[in-house]
Every structure is written in C-alpha cells, then in structure tokens.
C-alpha atoms as a PDB file:
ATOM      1  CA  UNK A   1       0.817   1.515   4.297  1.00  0.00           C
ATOM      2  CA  UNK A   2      -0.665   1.773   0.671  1.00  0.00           C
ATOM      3  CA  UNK A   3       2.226   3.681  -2.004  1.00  0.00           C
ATOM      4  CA  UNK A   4       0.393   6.502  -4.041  1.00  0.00           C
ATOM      5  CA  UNK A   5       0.745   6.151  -7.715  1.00  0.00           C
ATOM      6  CA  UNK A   6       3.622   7.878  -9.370  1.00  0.00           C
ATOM      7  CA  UNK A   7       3.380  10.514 -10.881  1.00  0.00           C
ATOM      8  CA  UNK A   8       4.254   9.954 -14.687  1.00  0.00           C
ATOM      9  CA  UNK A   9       4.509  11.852 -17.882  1.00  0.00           C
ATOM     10  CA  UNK A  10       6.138  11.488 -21.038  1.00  0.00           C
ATOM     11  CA  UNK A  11       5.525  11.884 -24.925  1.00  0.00           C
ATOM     12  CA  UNK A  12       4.682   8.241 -26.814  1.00  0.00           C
ATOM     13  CA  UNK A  13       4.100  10.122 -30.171  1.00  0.00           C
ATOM     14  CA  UNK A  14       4.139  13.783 -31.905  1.00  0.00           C
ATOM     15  CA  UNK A  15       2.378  13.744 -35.553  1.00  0.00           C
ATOM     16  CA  UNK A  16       0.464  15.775 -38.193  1.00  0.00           C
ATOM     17  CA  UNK A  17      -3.120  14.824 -37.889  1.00  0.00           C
ATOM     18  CA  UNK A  18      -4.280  17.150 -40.249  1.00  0.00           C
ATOM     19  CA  UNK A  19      -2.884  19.938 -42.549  1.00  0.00           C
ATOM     20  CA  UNK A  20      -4.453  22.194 -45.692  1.00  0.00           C
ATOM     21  CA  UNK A  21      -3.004  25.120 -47.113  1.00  0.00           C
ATOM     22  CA  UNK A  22      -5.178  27.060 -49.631  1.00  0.00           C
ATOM     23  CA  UNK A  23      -4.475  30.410 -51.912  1.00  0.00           C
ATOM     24  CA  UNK A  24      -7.432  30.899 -53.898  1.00  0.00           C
ATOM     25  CA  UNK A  25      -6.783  34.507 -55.364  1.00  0.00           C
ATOM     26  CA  UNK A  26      -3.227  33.285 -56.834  1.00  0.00           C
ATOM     27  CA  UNK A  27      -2.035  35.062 -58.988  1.00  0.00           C
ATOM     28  CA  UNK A  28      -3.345  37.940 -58.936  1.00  0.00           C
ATOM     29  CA  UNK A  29      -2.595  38.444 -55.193  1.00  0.00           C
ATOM     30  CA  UNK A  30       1.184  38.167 -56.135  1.00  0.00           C
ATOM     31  CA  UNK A  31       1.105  41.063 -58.360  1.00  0.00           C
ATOM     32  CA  UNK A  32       0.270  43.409 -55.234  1.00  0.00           C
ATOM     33  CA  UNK A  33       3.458  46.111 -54.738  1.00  0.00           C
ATOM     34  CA  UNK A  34       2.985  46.273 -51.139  1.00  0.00           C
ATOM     35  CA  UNK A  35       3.125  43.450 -48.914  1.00  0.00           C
ATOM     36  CA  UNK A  36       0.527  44.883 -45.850  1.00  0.00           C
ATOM     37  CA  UNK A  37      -1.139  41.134 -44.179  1.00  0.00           C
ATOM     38  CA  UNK A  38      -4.337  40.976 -41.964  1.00  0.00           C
ATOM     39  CA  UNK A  39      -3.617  38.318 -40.236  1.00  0.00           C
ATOM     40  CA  UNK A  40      -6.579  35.951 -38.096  1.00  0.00           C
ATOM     41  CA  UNK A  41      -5.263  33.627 -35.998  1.00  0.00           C
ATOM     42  CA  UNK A  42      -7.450  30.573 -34.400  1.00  0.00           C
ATOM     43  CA  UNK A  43      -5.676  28.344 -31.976  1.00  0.00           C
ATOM     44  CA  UNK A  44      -7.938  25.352 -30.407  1.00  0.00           C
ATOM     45  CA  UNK A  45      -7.451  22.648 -28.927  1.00  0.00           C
ATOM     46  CA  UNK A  46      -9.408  18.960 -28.004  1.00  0.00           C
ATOM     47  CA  UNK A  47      -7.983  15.943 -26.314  1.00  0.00           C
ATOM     48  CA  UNK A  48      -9.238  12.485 -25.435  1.00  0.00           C
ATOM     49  CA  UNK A  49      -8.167   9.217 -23.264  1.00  0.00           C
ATOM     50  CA  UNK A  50      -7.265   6.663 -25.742  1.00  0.00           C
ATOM     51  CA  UNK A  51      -6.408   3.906 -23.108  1.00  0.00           C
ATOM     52  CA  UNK A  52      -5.813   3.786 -19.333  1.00  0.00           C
ATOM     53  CA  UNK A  53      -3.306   6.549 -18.973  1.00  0.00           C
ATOM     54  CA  UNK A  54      -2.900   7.641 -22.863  1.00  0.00           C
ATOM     55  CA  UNK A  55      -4.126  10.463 -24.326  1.00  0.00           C
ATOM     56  CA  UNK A  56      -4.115  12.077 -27.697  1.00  0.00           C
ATOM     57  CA  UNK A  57      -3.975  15.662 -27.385  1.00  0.00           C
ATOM     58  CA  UNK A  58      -4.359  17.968 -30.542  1.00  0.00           C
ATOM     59  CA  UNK A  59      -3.654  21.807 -31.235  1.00  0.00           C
ATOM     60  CA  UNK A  60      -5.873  23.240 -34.398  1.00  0.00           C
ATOM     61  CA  UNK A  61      -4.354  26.593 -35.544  1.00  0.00           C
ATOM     62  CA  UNK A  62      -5.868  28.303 -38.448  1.00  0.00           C
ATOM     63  CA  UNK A  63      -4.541  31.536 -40.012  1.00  0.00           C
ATOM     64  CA  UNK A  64      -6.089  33.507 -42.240  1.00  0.00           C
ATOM     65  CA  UNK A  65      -4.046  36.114 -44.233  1.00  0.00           C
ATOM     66  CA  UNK A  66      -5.479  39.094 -46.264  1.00  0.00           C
ATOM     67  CA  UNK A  67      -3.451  41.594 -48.574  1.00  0.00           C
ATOM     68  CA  UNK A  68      -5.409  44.689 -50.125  1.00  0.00           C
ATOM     69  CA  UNK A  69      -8.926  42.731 -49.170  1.00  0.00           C
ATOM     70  CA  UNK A  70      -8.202  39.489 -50.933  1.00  0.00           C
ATOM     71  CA  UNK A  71      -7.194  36.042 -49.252  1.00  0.00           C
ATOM     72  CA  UNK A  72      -3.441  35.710 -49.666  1.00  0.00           C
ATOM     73  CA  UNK A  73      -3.883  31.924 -48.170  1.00  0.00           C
ATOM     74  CA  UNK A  74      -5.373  30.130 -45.829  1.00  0.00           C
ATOM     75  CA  UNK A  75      -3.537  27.953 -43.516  1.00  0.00           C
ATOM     76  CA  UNK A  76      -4.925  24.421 -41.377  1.00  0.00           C
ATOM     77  CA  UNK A  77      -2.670  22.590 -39.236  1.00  0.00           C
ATOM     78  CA  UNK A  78      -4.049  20.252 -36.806  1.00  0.00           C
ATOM     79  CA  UNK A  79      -0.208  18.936 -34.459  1.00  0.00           C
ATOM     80  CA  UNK A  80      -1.664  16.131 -32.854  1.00  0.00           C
ATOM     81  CA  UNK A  81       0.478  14.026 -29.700  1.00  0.00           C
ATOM     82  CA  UNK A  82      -0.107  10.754 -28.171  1.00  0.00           C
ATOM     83  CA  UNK A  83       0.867  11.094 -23.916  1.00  0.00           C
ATOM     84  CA  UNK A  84       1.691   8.843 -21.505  1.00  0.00           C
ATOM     85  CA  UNK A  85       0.313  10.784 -18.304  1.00  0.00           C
ATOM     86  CA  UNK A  86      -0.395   8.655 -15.106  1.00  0.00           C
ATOM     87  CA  UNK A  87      -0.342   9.391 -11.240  1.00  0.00           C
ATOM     88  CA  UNK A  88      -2.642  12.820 -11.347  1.00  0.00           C
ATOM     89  CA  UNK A  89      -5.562  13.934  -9.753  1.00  0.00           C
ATOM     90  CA  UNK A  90      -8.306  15.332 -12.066  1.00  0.00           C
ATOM     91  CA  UNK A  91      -7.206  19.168 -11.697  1.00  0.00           C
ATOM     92  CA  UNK A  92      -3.688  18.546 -12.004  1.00  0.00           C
ATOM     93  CA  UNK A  93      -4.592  16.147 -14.982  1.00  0.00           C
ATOM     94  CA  UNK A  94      -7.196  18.659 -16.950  1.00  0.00           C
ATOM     95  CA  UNK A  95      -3.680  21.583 -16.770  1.00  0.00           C
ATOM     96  CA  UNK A  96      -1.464  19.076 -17.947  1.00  0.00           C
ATOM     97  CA  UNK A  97      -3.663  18.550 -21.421  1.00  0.00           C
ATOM     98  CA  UNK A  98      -4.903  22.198 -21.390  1.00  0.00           C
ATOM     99  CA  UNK A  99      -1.339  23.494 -21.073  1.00  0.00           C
ATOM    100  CA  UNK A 100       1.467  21.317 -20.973  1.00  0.00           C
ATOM    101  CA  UNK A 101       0.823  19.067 -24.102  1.00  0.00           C
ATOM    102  CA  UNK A 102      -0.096  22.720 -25.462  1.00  0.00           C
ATOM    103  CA  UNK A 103       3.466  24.126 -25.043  1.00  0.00           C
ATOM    104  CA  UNK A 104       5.212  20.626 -26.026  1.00  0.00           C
ATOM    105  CA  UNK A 105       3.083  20.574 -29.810  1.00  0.00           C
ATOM    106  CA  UNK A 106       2.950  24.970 -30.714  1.00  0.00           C
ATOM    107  CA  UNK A 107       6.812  24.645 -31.846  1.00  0.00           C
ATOM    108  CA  UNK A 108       5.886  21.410 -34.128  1.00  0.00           C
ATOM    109  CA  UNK A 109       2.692  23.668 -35.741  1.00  0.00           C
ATOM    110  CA  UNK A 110       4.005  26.495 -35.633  1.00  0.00           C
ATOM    111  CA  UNK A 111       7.462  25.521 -37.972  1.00  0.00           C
ATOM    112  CA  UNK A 112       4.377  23.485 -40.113  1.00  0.00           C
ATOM    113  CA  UNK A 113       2.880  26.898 -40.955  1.00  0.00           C
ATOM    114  CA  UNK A 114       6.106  28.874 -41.560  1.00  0.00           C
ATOM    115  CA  UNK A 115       6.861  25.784 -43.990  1.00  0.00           C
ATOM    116  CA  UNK A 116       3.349  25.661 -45.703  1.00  0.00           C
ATOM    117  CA  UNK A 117       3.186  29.563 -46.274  1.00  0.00           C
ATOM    118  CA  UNK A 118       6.957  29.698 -47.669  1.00  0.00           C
ATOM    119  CA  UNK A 119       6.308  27.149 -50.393  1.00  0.00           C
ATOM    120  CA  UNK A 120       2.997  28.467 -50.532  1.00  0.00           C
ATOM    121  CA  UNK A 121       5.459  31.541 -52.283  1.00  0.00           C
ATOM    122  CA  UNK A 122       4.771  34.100 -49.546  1.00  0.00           C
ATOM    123  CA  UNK A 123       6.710  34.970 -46.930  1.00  0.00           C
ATOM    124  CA  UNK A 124       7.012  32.328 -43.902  1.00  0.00           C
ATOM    125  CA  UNK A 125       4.457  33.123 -41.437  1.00  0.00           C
ATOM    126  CA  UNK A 126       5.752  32.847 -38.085  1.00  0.00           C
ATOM    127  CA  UNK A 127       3.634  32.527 -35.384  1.00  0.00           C
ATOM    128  CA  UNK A 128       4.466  34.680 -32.332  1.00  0.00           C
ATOM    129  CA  UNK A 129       4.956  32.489 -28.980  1.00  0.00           C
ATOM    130  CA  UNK A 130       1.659  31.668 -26.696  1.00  0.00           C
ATOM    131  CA  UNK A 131       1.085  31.900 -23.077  1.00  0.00           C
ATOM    132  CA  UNK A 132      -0.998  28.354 -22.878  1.00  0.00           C
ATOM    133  CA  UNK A 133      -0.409  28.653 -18.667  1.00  0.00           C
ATOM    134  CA  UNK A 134      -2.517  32.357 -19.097  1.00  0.00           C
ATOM    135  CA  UNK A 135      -5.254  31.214 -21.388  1.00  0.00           C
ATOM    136  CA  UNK A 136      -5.823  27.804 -19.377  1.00  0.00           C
ATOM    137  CA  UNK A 137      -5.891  30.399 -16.766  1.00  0.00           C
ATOM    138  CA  UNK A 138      -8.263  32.620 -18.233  1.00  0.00           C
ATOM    139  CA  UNK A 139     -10.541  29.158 -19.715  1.00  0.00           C
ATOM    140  CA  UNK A 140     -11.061  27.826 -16.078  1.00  0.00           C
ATOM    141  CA  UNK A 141     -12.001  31.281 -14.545  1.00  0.00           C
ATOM    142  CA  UNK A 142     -14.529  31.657 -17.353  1.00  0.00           C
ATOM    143  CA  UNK A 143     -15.931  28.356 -16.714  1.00  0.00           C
ATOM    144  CA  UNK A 144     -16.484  29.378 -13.383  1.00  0.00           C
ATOM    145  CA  UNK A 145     -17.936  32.214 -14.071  1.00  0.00           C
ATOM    146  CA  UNK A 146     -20.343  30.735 -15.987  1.00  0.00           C
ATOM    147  CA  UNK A 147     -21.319  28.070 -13.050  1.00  0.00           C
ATOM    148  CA  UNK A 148     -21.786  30.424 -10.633  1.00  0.00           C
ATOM    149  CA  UNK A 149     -24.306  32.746 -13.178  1.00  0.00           C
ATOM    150  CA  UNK A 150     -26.451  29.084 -13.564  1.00  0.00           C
ATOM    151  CA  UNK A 151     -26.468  28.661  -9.882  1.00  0.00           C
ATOM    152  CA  UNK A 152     -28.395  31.931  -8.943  1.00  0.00           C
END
C-alpha cells in the first residue's frame, strides 16, 4: 500500500516587493474645495515555484486617483509571499495561488495603500474587500472559453 502525499500549506514569508507612491500635481491639487476622487483600481497578480514545493506569490494593485481632472496620486504596491504548498494536484494547486495566497496578501496591500495615501496628505484610501474565489472563477471560465473558440 503506497501513502499519498499530505496535503500541506502554510506561509514561510509575507513582504513588500515593491511599492511607489507618486503626486505629481501637488500643490495645486490640495487647494481644490471639494474633495470628488475618480478612482482606477488594477489588481494583478503572478506567481512562480521557487523550489520543490515553494512558491512566491505576488498581488500588484495600482490605484489611480483623479480630483477635478488632475492626478491627486498615484499608488504601486506590489505584497509579495513566499508558500510552503505540497500534497496537491495541479487544479487544486493553480486555486490555491490564484485565490488563496490572494486572500492571505489583499489585507497586507491593502493597509500599505491606506498608509501611503494618508502620508501622501490625502485621505487614506481604503480599498473595498475582493472576491478572489469569483474572479479565479470568472479567469478559468474565460480561459476556457477561449480554448474551445481555437479548437473549432
């Protein structure tokens, strides 16, 4: 009788990989009245094995934040985490980084930006909580989608 490999996961390492915050029309953007953002928000993410059962894993987000048409400030965080994850098979594996490490490193970037834009002299920008089970969701389906349309 041959023992299946365990099934293992936990967190080696959870660090700042990257991180830029820019306000290029200061100060004239402070002397608006009315405090109206546009805000863009980019979330990515990339991983890759780093050694037989280690992987880094690491979230980009990006926001963007206009007042009266002029950049307020620009925000780059890039939360990067090294995993221990053993024991899966491929699919159960590819959720695990495309969700999992997701939901473990958004509450690391996300306090990064509300830090960066408060001393940045602007109200903290705080990031509204992400489904990362829906969009790995909706990232497989579209990948299959786009299989099936090369294969007729």
């Amino acid at each position: 009788m041959t023992e299946q490999a365990e099934n293992q996961f936990s967190i080696q390492k959870l660090y700042i990989k990257d991180i830029s915050f820019e306000s290029p029309d200061t100060p004239e953007v402070f002397t608006f009245t009315n405090w109206e953002p546009q805000i863009e928000l980019n979330l990515n993410n990339s991983n890759k094995q780093v050694s037989e059962g280690v992987y880094e894993v690491v979230m980009s987000v990006t926001a963007t934040v206009k007042n009266n048409d002029k950049t307020a400030f620009l925000v780059e965080v890039q939360q990067g985490g090294i995993f221990n994850i053993s024991g899966f098979n491929e699919t159960d594996l590819k959720y695990i980084l495309g969700s999992q490490c997701m939901n473990i490193l958004f509450p690391y970037a996300r306090e990064v930006v509300s830090d960066l834009t408060n001393r940045g002299g602007f109200p903290p920008l705080l990031l509204s909580p992400v489904n990362f089970d829906a969009l790995y969701a909706q990232a497989v389906q579209q990948q299959q989608t786009k299989s099936e349309e090369v294969k007729h």
